[in-house]
C-alpha atoms as a PDB file:
ATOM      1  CA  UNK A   1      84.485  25.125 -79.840  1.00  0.00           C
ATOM      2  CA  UNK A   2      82.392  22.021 -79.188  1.00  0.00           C
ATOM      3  CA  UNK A   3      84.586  20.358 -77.011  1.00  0.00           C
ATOM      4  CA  UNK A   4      85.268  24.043 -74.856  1.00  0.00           C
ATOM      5  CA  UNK A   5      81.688  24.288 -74.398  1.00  0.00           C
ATOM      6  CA  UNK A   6      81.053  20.637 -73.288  1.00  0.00           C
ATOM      7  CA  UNK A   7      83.902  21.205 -70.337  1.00  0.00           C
ATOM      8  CA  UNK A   8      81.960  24.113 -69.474  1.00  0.00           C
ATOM      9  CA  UNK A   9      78.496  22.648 -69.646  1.00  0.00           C
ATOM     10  CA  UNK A  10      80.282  19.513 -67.316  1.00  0.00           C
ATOM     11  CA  UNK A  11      81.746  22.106 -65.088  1.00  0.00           C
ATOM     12  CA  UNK A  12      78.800  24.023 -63.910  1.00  0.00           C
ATOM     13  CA  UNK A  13      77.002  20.832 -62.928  1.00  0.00           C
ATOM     14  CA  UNK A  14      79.691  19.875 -61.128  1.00  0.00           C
ATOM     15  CA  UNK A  15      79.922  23.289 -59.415  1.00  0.00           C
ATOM     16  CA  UNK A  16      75.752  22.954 -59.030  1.00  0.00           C
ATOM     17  CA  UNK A  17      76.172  19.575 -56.987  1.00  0.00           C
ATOM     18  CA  UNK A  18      78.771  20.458 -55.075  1.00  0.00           C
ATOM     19  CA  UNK A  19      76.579  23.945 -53.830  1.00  0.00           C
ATOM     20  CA  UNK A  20      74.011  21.238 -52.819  1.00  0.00           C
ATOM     21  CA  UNK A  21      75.383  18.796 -50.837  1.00  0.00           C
ATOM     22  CA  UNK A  22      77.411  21.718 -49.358  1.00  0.00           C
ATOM     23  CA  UNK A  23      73.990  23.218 -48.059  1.00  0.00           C
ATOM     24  CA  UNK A  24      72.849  19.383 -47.532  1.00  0.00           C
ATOM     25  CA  UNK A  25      76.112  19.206 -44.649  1.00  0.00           C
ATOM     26  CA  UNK A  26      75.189  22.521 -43.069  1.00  0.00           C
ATOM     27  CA  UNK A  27      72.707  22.584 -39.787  1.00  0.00           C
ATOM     28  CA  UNK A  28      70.043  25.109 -40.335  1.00  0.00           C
ATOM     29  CA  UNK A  29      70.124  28.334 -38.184  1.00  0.00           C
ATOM     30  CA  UNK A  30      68.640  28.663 -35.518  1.00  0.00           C
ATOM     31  CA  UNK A  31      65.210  30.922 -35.345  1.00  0.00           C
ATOM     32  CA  UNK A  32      66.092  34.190 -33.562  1.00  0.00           C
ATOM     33  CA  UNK A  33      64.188  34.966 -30.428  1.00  0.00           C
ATOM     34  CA  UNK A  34      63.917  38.353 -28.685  1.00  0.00           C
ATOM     35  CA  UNK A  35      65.584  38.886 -25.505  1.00  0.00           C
ATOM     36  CA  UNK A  36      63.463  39.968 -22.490  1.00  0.00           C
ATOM     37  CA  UNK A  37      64.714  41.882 -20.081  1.00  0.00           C
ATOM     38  CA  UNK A  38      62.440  41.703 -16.511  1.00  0.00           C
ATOM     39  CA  UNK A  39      62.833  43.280 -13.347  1.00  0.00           C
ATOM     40  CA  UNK A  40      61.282  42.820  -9.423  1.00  0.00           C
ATOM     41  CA  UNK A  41      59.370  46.045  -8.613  1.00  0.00           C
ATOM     42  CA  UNK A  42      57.304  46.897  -5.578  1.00  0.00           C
ATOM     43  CA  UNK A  43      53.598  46.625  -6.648  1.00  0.00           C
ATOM     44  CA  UNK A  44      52.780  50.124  -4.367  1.00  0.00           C
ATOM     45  CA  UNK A  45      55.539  51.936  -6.763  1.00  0.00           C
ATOM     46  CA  UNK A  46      53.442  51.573  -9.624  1.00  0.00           C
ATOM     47  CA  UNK A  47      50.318  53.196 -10.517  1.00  0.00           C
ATOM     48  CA  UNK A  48      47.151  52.264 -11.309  1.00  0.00           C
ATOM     49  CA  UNK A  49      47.623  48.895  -9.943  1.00  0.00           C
ATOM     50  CA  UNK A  50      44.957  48.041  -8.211  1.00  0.00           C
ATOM     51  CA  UNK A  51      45.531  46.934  -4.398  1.00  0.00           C
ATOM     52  CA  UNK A  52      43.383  44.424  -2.455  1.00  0.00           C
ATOM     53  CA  UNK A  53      40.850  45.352  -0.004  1.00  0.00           C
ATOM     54  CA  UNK A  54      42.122  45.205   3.134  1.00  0.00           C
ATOM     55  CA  UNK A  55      40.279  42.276   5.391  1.00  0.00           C
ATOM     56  CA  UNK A  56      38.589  43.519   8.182  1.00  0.00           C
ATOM     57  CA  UNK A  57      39.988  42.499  11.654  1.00  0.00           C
ATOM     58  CA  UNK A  58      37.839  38.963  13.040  1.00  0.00           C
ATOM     59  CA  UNK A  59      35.324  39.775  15.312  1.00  0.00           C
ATOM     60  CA  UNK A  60      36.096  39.071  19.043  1.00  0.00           C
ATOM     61  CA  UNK A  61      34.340  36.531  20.349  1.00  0.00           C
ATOM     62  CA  UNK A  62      30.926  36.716  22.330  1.00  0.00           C
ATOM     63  CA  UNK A  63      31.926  36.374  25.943  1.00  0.00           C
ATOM     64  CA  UNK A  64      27.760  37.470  27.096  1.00  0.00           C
ATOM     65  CA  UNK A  65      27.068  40.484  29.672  1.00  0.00           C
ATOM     66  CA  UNK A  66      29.029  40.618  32.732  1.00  0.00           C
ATOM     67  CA  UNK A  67      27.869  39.369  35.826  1.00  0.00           C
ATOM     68  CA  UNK A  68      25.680  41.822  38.090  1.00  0.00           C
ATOM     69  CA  UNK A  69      27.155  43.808  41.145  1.00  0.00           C
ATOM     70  CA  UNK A  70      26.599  42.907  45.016  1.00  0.00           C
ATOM     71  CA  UNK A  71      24.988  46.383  44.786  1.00  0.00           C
ATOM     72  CA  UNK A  72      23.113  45.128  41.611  1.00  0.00           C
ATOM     73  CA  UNK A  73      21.594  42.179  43.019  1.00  0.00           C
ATOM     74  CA  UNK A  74      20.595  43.683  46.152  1.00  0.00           C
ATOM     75  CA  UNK A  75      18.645  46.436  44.067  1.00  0.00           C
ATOM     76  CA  UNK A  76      17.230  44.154  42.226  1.00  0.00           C
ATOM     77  CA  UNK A  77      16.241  42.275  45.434  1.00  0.00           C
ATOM     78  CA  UNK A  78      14.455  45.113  46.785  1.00  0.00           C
ATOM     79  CA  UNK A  79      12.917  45.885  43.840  1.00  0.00           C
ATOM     80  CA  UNK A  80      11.117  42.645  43.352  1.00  0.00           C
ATOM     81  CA  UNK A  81      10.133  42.910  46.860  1.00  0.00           C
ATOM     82  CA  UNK A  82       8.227  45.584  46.760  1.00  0.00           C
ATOM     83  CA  UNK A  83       6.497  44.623  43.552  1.00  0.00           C
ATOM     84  CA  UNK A  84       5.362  41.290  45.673  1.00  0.00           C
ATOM     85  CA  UNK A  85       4.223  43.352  48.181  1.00  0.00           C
ATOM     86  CA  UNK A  86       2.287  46.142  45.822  1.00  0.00           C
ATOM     87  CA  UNK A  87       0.767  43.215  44.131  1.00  0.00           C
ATOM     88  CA  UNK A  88      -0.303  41.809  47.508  1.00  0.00           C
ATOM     89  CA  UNK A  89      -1.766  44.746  48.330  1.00  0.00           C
ATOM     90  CA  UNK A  90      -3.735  45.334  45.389  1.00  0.00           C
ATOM     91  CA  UNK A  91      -5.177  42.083  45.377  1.00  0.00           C
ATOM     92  CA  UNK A  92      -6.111  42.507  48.854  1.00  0.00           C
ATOM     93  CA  UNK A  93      -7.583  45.881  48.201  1.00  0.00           C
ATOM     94  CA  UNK A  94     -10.188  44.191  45.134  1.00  0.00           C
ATOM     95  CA  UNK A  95     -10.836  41.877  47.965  1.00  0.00           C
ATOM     96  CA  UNK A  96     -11.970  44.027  49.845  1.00  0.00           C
ATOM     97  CA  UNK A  97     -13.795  46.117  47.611  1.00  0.00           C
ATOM     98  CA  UNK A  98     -15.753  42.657  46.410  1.00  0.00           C
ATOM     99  CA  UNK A  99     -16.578  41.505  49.877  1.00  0.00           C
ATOM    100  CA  UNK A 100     -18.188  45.269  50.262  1.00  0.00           C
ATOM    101  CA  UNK A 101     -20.086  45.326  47.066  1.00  0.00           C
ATOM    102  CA  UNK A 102     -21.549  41.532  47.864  1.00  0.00           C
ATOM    103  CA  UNK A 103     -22.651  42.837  51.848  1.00  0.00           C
ATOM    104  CA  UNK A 104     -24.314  46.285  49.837  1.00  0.00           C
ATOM    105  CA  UNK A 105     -26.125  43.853  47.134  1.00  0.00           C
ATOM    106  CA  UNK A 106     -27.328  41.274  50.589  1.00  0.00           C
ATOM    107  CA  UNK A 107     -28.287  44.407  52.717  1.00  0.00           C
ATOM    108  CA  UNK A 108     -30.201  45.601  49.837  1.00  0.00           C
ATOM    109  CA  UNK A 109     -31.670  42.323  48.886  1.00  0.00           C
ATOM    110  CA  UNK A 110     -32.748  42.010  52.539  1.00  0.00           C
ATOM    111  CA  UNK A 111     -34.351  45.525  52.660  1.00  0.00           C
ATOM    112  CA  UNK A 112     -35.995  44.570  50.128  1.00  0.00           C
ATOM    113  CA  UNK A 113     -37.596  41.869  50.969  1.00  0.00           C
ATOM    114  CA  UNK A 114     -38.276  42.973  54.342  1.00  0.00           C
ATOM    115  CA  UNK A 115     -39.758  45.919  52.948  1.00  0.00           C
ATOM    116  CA  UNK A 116     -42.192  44.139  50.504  1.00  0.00           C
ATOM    117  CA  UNK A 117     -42.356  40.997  53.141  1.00  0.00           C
ATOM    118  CA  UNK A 118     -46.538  41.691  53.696  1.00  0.00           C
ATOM    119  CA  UNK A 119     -47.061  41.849  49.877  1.00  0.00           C
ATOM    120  CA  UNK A 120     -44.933  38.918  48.827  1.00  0.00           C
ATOM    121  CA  UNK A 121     -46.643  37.001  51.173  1.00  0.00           C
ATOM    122  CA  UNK A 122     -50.307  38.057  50.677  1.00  0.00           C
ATOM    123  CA  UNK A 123     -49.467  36.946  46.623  1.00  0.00           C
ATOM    124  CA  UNK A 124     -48.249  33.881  47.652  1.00  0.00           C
ATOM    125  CA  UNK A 125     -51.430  33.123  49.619  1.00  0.00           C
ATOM    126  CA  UNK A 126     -53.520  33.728  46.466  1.00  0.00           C
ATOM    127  CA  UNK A 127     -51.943  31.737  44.519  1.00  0.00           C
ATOM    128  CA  UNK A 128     -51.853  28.415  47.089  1.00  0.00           C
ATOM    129  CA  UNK A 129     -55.896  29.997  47.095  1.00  0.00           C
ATOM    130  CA  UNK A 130     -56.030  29.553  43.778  1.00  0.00           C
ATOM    131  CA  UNK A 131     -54.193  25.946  43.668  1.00  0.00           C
ATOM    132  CA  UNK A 132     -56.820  24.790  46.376  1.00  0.00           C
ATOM    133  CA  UNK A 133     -59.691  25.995  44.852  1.00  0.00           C
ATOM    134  CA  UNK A 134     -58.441  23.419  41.484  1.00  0.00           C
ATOM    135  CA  UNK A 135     -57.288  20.587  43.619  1.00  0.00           C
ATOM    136  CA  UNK A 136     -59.421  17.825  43.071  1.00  0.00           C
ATOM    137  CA  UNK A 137     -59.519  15.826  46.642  1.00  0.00           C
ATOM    138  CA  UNK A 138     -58.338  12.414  45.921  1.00  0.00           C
ATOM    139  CA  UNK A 139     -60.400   9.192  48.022  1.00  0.00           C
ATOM    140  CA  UNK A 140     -56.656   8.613  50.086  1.00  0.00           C
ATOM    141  CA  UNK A 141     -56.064  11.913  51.009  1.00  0.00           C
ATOM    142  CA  UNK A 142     -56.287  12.365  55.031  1.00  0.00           C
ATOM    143  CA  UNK A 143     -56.488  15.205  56.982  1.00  0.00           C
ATOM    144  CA  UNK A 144     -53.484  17.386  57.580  1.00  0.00           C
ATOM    145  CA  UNK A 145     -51.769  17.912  54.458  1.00  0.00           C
ATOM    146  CA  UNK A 146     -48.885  19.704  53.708  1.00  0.00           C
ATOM    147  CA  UNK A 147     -46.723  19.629  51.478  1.00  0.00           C
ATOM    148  CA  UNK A 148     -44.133  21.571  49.590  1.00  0.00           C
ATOM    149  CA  UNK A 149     -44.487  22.932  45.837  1.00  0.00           C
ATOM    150  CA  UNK A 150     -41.817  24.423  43.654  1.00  0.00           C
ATOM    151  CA  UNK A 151     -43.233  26.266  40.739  1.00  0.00           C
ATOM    152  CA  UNK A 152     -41.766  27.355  38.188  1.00  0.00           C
ATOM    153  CA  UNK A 153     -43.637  30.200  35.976  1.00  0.00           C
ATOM    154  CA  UNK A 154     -43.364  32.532  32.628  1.00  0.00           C
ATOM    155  CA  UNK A 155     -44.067  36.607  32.945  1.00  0.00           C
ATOM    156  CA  UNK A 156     -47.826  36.269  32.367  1.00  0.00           C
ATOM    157  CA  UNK A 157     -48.047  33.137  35.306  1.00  0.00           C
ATOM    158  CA  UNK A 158     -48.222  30.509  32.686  1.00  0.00           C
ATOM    159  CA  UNK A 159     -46.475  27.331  35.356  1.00  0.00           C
ATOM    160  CA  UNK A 160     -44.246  25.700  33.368  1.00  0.00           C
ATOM    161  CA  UNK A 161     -43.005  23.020  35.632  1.00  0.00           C
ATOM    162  CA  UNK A 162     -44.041  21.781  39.128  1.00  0.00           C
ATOM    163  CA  UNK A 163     -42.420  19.590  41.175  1.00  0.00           C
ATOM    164  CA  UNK A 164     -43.226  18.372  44.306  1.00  0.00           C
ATOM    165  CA  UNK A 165     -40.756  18.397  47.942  1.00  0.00           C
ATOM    166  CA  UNK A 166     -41.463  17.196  51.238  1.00  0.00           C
ATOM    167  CA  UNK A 167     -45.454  16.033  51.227  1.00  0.00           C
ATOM    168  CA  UNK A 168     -47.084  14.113  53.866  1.00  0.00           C
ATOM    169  CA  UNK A 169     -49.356  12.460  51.002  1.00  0.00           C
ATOM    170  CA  UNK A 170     -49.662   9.393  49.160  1.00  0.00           C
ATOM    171  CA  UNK A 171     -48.512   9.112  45.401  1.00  0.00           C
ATOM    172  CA  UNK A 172     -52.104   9.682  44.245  1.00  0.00           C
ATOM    173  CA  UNK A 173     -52.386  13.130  46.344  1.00  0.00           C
ATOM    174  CA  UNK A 174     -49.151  13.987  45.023  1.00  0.00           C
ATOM    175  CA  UNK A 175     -50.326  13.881  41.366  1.00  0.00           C
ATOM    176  CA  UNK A 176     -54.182  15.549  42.096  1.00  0.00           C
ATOM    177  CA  UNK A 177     -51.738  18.662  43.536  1.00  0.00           C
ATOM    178  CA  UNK A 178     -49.564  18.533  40.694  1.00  0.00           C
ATOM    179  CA  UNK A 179     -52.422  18.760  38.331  1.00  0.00           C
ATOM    180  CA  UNK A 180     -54.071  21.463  40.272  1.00  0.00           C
ATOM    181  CA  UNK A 181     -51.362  23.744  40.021  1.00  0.00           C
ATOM    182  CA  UNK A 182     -51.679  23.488  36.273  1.00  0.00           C
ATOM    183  CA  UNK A 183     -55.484  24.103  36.136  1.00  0.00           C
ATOM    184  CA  UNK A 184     -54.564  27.428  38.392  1.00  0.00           C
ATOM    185  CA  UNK A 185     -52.252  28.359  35.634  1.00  0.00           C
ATOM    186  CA  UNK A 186     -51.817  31.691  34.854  1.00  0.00           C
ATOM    187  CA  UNK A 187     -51.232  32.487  38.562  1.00  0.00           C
ATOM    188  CA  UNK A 188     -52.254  35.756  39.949  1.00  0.00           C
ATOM    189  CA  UNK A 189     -49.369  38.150  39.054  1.00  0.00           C
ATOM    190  CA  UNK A 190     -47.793  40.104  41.912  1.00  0.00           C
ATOM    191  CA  UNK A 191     -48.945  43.770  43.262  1.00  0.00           C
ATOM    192  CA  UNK A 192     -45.724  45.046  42.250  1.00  0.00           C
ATOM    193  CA  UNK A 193     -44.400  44.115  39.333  1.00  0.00           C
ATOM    194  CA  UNK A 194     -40.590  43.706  41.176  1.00  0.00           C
ATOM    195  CA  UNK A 195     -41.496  41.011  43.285  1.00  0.00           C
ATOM    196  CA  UNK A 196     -42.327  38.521  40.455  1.00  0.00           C
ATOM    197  CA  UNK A 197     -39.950  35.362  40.666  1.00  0.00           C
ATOM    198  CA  UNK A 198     -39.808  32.576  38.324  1.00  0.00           C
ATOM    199  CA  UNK A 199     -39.152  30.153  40.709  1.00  0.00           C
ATOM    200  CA  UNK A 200     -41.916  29.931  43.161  1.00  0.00           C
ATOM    201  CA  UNK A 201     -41.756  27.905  46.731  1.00  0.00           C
ATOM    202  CA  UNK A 202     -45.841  27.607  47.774  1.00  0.00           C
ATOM    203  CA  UNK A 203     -46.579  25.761  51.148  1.00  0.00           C
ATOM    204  CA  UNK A 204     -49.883  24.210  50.515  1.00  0.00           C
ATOM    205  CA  UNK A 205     -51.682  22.917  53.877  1.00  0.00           C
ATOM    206  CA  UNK A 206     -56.070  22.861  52.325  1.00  0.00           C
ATOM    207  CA  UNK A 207     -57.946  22.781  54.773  1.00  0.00           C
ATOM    208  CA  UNK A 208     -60.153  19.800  56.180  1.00  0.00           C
END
């Protein structure tokens, strides 16, 4: 009994290693891999793929306006023409109308003064009068003087400046008329209150 169940005992580990190095020898299996199957369709044959926006066509290029017409350019010829000449004429027209306006304000300036010629120069006499009648004579003054004032007076006759022009006098007769026309300031004011002129040109010849 022993010795039967010693042989078996020895045969089963026999039987174990020789399993083993039976599944030692053999390669391992390979892992299994699915099988694919594809096939080439036409992209418009399916739905709901979405297709690419067209590109729009390339702009042609910019090749400018084309060039005007014989009958163009003598239009526009013409055209300018007679805007030369209309603006010509319009400037000669305010030309005109200018050079009329200045002769109406001379003609009336001159009426005006021819008018109120007696008056204008009866004022001017009073005031040389005046002037005289302060002029201190100086020792060098001869006989014969004239001489030329320019005046220049305020509304009211206040003389705020006098110079003097042409004058047949020495220095010293010069500065006694100067310093009349001072001591005759205010001036006598004008009979009509439209003659009165700032600037005042007073021939004063005293007499002897």
């Amino acid at each position: 009994m022993s010795i039967t169940l010693s042989v078996l005992l020895h045969a089963a580990l026999l039987g174990a290693l020789a399993y083993g190095w039976l599944l030692f020898r053999r390669p391992p299996r390979p892992a299994p891999t699915l099988a694919i199957e594809a096939r080439v369709v036409d992209a418009r044959s399916v739905r709901g793929v979405v297709q690419p926006a067209p590109q729009p066509p390339a702009p042609p290029e910019s090749v400018g306006p084309p060039p005007p017409t014989p009958e163009e350019l003598v239009q526009r010829e013409q055209k300018r023409a007679a805007e030369e000449k209309q603006r010509k004429a319009d400037a000669q027209e305010q030309a005109q109308r200018e050079q009329d306006l200045q002769h109406d304000l001379a003609a009336e300036e001159q009426a005006r003064r021819t008018s109120a010629g007696p008056a204008l120069a009866s004022w001017k006499s009073q005031i040389e009068a005046k002037i005289t009648h302060n002029w201190l004579r100086p020792p060098t003054a001869r006989s014969g003087i004239k001489c030329v004032l320019k005046v220049t007076q305020v509304p009211g006759g206040e003389v705020t400046n006098v110079s003097i022009g042409e004058c047949n006098g020495d220095q010293a007769v010069r500065d006694s008329i100067q310093a009349a026309v001072y001591r005759a300031s205010p001036l006598p004011p004008p009979p009509d209150p439209a003659l009165f002129d700032r600037e005042l040109i007073i021939q004063f010849t005293p007499e002897d």
